[in-house]
C-alpha atoms as a PDB file:
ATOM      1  CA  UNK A   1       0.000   0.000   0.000  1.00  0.00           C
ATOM      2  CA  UNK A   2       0.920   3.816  -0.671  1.00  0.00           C
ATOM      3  CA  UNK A   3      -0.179   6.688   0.941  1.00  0.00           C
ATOM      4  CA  UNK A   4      -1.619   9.361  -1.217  1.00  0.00           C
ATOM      5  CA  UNK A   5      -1.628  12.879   0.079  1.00  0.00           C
ATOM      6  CA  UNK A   6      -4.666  15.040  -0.992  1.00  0.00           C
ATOM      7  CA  UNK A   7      -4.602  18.433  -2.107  1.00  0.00           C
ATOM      8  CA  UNK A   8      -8.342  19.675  -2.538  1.00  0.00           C
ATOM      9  CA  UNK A   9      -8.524  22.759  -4.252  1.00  0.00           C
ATOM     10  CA  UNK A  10     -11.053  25.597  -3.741  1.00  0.00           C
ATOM     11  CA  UNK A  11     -10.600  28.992  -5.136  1.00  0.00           C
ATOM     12  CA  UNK A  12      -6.768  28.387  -6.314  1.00  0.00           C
ATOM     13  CA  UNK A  13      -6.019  27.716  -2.765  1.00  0.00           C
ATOM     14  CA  UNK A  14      -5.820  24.168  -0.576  1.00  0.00           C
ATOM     15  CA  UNK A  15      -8.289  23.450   1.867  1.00  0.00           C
ATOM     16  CA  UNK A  16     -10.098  20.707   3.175  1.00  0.00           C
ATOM     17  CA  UNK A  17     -14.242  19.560   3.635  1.00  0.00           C
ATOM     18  CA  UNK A  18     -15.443  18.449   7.056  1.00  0.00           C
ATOM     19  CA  UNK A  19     -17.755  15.429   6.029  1.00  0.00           C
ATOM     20  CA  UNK A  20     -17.770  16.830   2.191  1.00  0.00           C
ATOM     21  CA  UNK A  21     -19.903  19.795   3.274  1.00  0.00           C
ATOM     22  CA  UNK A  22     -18.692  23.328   0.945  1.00  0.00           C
ATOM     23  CA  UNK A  23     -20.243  24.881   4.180  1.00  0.00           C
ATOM     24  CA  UNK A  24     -17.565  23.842   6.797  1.00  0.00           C
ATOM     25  CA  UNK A  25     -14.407  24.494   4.819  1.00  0.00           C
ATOM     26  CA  UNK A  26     -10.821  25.209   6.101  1.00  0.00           C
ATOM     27  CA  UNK A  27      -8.132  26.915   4.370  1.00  0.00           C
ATOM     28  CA  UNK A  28      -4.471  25.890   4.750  1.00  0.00           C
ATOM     29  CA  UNK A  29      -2.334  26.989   2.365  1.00  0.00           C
ATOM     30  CA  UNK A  30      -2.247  29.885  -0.509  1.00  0.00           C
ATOM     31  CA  UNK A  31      -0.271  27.737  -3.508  1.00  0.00           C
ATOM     32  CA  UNK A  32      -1.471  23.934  -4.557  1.00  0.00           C
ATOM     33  CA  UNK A  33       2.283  24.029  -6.515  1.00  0.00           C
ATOM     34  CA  UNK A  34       4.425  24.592  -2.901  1.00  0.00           C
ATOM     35  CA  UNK A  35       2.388  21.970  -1.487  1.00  0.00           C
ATOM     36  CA  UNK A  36       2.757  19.951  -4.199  1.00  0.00           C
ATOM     37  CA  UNK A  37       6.750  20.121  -3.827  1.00  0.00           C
ATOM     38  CA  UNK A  38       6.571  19.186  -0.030  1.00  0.00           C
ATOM     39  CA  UNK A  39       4.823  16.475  -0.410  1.00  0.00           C
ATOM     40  CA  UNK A  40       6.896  15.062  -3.374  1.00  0.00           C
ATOM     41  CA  UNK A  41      10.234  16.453  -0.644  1.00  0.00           C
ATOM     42  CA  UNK A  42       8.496  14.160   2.028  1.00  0.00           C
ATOM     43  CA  UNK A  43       8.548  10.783  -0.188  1.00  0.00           C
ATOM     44  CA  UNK A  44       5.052  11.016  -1.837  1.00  0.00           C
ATOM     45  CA  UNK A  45       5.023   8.164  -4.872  1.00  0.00           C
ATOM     46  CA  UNK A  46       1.756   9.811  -6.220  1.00  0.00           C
ATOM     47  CA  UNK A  47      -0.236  13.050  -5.410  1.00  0.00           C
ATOM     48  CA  UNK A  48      -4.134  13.660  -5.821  1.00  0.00           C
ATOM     49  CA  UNK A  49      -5.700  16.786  -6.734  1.00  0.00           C
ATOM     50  CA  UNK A  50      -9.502  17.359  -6.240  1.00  0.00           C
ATOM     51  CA  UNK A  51     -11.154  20.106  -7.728  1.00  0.00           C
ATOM     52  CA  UNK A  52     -14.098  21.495  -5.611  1.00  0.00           C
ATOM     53  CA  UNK A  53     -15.181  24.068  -7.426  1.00  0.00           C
ATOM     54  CA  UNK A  54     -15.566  21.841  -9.953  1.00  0.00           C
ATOM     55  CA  UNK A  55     -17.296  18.818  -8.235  1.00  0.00           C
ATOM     56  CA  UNK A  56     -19.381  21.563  -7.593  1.00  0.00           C
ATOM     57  CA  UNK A  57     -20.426  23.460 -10.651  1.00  0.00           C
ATOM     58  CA  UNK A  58     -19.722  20.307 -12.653  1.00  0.00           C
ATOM     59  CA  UNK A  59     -17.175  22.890 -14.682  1.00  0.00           C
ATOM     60  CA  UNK A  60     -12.999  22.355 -14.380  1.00  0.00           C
ATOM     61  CA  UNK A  61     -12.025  25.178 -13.115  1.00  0.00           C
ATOM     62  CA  UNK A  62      -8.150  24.442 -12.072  1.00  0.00           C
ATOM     63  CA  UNK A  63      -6.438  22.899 -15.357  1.00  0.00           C
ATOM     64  CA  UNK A  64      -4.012  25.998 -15.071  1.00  0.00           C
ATOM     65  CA  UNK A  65      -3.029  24.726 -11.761  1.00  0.00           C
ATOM     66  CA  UNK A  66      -2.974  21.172 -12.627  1.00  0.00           C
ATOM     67  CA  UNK A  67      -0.855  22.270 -16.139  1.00  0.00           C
ATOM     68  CA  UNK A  68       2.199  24.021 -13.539  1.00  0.00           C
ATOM     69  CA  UNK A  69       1.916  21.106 -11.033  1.00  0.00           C
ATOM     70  CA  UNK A  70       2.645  18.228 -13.202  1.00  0.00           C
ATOM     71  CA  UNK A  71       5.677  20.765 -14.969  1.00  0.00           C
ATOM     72  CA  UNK A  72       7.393  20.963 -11.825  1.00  0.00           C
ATOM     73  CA  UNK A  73       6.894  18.003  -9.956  1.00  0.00           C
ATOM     74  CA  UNK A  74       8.110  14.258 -10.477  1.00  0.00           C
ATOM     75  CA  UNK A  75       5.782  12.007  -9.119  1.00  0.00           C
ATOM     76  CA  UNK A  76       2.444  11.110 -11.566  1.00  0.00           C
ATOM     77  CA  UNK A  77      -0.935  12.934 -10.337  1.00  0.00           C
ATOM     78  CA  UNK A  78      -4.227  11.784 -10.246  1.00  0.00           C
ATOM     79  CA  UNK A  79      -7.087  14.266 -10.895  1.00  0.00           C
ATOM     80  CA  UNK A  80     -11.347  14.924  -9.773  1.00  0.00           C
ATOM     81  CA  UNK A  81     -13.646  16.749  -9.243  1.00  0.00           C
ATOM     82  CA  UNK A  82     -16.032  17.946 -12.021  1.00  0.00           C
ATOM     83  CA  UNK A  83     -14.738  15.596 -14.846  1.00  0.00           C
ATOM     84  CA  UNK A  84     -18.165  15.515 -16.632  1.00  0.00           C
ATOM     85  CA  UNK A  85     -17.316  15.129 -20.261  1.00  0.00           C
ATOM     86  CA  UNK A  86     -14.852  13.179 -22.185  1.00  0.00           C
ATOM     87  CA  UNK A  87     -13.521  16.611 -23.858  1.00  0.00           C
ATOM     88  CA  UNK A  88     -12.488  16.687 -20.349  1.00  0.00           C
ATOM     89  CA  UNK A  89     -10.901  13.522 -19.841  1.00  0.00           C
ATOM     90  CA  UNK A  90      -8.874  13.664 -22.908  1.00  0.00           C
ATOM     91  CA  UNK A  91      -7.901  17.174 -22.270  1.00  0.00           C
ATOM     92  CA  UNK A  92      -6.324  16.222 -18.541  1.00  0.00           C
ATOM     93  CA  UNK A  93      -4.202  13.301 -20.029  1.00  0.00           C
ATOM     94  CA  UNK A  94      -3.539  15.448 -22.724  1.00  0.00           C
ATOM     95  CA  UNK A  95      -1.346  17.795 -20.193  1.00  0.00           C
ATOM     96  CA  UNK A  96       0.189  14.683 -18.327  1.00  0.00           C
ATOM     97  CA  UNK A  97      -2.658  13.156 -15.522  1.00  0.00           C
ATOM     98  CA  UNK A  98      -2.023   9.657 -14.993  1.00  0.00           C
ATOM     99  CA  UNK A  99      -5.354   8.488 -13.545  1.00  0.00           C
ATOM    100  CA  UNK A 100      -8.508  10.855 -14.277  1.00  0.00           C
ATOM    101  CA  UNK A 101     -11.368  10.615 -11.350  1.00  0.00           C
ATOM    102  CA  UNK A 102     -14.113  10.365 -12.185  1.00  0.00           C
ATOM    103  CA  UNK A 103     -17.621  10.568 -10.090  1.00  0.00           C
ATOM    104  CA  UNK A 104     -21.023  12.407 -11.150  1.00  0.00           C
ATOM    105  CA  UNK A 105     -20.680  11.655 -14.849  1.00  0.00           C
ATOM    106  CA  UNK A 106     -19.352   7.845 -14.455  1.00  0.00           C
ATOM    107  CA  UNK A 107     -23.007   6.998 -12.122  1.00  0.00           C
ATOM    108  CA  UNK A 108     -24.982   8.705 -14.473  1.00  0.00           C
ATOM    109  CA  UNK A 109     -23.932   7.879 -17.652  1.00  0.00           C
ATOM    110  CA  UNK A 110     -22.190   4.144 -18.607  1.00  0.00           C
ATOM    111  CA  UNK A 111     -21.869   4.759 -21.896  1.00  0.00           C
ATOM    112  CA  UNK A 112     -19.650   7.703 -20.792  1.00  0.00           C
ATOM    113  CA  UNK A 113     -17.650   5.216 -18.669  1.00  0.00           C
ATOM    114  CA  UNK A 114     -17.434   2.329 -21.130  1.00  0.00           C
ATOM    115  CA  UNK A 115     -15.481   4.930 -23.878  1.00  0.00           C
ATOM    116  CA  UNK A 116     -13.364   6.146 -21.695  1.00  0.00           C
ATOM    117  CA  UNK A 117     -12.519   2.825 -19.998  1.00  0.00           C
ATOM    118  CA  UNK A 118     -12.074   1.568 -23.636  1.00  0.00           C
ATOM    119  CA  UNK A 119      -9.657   4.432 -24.748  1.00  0.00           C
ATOM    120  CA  UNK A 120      -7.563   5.011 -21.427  1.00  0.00           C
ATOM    121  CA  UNK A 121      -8.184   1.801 -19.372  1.00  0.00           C
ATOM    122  CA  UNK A 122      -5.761   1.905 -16.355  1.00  0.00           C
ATOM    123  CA  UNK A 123      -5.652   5.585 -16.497  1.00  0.00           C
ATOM    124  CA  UNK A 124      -9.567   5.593 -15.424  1.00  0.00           C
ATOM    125  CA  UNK A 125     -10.725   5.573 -12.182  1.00  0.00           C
ATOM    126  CA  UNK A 126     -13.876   6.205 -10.142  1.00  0.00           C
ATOM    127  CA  UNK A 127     -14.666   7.736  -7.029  1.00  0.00           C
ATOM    128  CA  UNK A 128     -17.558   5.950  -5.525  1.00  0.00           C
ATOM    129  CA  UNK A 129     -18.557   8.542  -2.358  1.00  0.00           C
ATOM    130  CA  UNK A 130     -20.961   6.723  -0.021  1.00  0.00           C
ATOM    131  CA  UNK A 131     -23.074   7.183   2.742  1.00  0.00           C
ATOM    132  CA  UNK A 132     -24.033   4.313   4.916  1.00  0.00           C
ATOM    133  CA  UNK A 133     -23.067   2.156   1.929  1.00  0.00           C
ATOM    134  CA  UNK A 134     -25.161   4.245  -0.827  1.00  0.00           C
ATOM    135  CA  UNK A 135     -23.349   6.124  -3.636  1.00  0.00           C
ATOM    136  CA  UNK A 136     -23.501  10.002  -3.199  1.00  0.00           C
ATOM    137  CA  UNK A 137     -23.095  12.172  -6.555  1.00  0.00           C
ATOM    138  CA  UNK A 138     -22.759  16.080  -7.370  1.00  0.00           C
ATOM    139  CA  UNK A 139     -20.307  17.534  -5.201  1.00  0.00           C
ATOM    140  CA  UNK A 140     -21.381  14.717  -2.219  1.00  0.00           C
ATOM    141  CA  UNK A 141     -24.770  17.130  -2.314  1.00  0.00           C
ATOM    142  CA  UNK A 142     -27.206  14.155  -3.201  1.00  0.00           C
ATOM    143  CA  UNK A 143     -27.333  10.416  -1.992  1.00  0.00           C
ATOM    144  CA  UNK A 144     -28.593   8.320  -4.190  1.00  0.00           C
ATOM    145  CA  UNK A 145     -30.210   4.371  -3.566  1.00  0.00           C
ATOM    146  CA  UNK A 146     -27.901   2.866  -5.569  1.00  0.00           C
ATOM    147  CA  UNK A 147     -25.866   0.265  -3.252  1.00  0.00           C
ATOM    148  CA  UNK A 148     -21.338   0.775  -3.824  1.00  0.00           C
ATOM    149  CA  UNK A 149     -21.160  -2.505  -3.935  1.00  0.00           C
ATOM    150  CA  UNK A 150     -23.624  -3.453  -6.699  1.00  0.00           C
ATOM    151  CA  UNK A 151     -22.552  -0.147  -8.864  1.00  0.00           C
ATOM    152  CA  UNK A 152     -18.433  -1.749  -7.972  1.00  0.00           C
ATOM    153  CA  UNK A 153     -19.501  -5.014  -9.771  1.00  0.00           C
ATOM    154  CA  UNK A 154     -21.311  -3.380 -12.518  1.00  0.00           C
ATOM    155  CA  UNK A 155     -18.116  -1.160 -13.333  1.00  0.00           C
ATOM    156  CA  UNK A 156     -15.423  -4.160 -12.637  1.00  0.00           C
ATOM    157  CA  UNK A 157     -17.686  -6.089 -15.509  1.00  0.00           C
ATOM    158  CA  UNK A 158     -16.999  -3.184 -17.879  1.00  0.00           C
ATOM    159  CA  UNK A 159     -12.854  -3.521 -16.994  1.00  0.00           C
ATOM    160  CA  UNK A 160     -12.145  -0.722 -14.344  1.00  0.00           C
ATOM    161  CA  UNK A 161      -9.446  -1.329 -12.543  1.00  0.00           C
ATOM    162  CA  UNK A 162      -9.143   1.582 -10.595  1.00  0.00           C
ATOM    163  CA  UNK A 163     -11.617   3.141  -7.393  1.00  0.00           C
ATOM    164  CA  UNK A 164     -11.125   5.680  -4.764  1.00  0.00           C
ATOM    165  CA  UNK A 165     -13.906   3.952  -2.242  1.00  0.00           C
ATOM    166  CA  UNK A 166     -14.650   7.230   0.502  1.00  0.00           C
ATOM    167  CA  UNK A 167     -17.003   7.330   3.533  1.00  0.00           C
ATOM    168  CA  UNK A 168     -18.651  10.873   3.277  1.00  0.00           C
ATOM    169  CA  UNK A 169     -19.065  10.594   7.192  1.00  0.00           C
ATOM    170  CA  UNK A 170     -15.749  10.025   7.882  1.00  0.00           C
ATOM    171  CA  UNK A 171     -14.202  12.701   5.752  1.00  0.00           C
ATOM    172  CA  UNK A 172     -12.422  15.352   6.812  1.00  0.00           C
ATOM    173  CA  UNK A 173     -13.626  14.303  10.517  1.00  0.00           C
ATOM    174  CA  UNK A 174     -10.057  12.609  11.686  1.00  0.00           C
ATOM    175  CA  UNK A 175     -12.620   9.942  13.202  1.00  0.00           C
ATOM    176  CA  UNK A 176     -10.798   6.652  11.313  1.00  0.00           C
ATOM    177  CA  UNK A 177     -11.737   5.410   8.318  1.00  0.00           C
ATOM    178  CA  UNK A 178     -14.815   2.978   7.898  1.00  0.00           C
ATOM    179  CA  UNK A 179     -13.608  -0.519   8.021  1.00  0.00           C
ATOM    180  CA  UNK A 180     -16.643  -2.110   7.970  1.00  0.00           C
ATOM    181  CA  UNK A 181     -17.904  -0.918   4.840  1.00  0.00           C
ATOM    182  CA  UNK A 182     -14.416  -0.710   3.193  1.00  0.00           C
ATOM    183  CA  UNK A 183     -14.130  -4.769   4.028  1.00  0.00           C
ATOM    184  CA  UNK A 184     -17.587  -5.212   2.228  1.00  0.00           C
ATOM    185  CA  UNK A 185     -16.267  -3.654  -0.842  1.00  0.00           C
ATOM    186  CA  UNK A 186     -12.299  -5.298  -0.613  1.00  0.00           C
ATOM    187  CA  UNK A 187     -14.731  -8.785  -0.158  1.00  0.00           C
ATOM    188  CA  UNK A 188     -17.237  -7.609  -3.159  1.00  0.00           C
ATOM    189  CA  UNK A 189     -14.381  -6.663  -5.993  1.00  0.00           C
ATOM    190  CA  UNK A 190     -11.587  -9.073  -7.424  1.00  0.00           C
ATOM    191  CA  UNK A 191     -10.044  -7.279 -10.403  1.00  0.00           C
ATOM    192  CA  UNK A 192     -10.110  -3.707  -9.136  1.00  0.00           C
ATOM    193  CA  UNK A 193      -7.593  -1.976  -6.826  1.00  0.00           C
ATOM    194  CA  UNK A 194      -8.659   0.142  -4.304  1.00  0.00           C
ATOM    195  CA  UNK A 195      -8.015   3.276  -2.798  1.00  0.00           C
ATOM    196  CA  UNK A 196      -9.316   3.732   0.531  1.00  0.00           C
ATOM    197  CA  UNK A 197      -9.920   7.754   1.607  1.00  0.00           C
ATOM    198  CA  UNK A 198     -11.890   9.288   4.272  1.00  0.00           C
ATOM    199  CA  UNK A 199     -11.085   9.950   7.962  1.00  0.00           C
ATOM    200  CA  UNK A 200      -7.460   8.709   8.412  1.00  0.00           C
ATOM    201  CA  UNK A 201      -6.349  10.098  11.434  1.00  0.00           C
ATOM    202  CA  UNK A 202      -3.519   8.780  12.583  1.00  0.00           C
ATOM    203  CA  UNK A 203      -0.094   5.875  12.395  1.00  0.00           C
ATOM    204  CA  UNK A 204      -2.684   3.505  13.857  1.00  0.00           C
ATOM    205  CA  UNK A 205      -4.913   4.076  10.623  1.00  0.00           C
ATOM    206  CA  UNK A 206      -2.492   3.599   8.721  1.00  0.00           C
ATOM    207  CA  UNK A 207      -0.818   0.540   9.684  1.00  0.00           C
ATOM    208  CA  UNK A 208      -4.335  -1.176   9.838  1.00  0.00           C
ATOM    209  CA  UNK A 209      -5.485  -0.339   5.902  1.00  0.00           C
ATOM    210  CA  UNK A 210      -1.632  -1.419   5.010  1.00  0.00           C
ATOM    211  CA  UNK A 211      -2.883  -5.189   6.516  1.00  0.00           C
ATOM    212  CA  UNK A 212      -6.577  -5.294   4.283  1.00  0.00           C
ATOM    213  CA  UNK A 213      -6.017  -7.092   1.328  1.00  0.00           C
ATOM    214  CA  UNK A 214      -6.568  -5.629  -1.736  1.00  0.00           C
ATOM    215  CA  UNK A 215      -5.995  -2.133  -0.770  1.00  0.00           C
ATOM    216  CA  UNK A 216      -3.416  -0.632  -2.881  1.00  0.00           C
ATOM    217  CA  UNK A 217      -3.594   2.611  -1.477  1.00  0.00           C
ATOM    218  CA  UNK A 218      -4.548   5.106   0.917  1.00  0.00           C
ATOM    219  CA  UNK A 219      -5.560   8.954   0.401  1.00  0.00           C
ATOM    220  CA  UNK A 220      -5.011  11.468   3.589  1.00  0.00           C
ATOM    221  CA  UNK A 221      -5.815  15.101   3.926  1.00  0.00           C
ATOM    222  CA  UNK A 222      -6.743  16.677   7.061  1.00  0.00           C
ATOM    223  CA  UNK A 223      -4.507  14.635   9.277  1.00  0.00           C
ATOM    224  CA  UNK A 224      -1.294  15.508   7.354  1.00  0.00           C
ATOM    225  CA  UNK A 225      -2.459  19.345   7.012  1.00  0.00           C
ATOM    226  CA  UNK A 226      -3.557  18.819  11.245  1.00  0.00           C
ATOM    227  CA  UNK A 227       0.050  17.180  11.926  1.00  0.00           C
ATOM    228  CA  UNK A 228      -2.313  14.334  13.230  1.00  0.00           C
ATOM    229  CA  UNK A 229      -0.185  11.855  10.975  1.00  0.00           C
ATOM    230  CA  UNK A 230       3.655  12.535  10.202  1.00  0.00           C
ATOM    231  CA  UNK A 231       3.446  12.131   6.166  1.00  0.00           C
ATOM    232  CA  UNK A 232       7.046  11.486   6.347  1.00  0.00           C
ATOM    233  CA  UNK A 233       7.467   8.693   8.788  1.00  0.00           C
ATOM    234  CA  UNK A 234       3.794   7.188   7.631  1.00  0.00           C
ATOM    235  CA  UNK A 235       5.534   6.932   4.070  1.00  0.00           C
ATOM    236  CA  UNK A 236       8.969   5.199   5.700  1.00  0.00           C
ATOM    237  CA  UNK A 237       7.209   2.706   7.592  1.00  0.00           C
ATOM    238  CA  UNK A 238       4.834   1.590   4.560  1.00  0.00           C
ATOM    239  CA  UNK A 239       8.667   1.351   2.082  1.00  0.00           C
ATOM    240  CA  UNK A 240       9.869  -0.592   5.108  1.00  0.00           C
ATOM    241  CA  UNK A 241       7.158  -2.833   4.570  1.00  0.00           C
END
């Protein structure tokens, strides 16, 4: 397992949600690109940019951002948050994004994920968002009654391999992930790696998803920004592995 630090962007600057809400944000730093290079300084294998604005309006509204941050750093990126077309998709591996997110657009609309699945296979992801074990959509603003797991094995029969699998409750809260119903989808999928994100909060966290099978890596945000979780010595202990 990796760890993934996040760098959610809202108005050109890094913050973070507490429990996806665009009402309860927190602001931590003025430049995505200087947090960007400390996180690549502090051993970071891959870094993942989220878009708010976007995953709100349903518009990109950082590719300038993204465009300087994969010129200047290293490590591949992985990109969401308002990816609604395939214009779009195309256009963010165009400028160098090795996995493209992909949420809203992906739940409503298979067709949409089939083609790009087809085109850009590995480089395809999806971010199923849950609540209690439902899907959420639009910017986390709607829950919908369509069960993760059943939507996982629908989208694992169409050849993704890639899924960012997030409790909405947990996010941003420092609380712990939810193992429970992060288990239920590791025992659901076979084929498709997953990337566990919401509520890390600590060394303990992390040393418990590195033991769950079939979790290839981990996305943290608040607890790295919090100095909850040393990002350094969290990355050492999981090479030392």
């Amino acid at each position: 397992m990796i760890l993934i630090p996040a760098i959610d962007i809202k108005g050109g600057k890094v913050v973070r949600l507490f429990q996806g809400k665009f009402s309860k944000v927190t602001e931590y730093f003025d430049d995505p690109l200087e947090v960007a290079r400390k996180w690549e300084g502090f051993g970071a294998q891959w870094l993942h940019l989220v878009d708010l604005d976007g995953a709100q309006t349903g518009k990109m509204t950082s590719l300038p951002i993204y465009s300087e941050i994969i010129k200047q750093v290293k490590i591949p990126v992985e990109i969401g948050g308002g990816i609604r077309s395939y214009e779009a998709v195309e256009q963010l591996i165009k400028i160098g994004v090795k996995r493209v997110i992909l949420g809203t657009k992906a739940i409503e609309d298979r067709a949409f994920l089939k083609k790009a699945i087809k085109n850009y296979g590995d480089k395809i992801c999806v971010s199923l968002d849950c609540s209690k074990g439902f899907v959420a959509q639009r910017g986390w603003v709607s829950t919908t009654k369509i069960l993760a797991t059943d939507l996982a094995l629908e989208m694992e029969a169409m050849g993704l391999q890639w899924m960012v699998y997030t409790d909405i409750a947990r996010d941003g809260t420092l609380s712990g992930p939810n193992y429970s119903q992060l288990q239920n989808m590791l025992n659901t999928v076979k084929k498709i790696n997953v990337i566990a994100s919401g509520g890390i909060a600590s060394m303990e966290d992390v040393k418990r998803l590195s033991t769950m099978k079939g979790v290839a890596a981990a996305i943290t945000g608040k607890a790295i920004y919090e100095d909850k979780l040393n990002f350094k010595e969290a990355v050492e202990f999981l090479n030392a592995q």
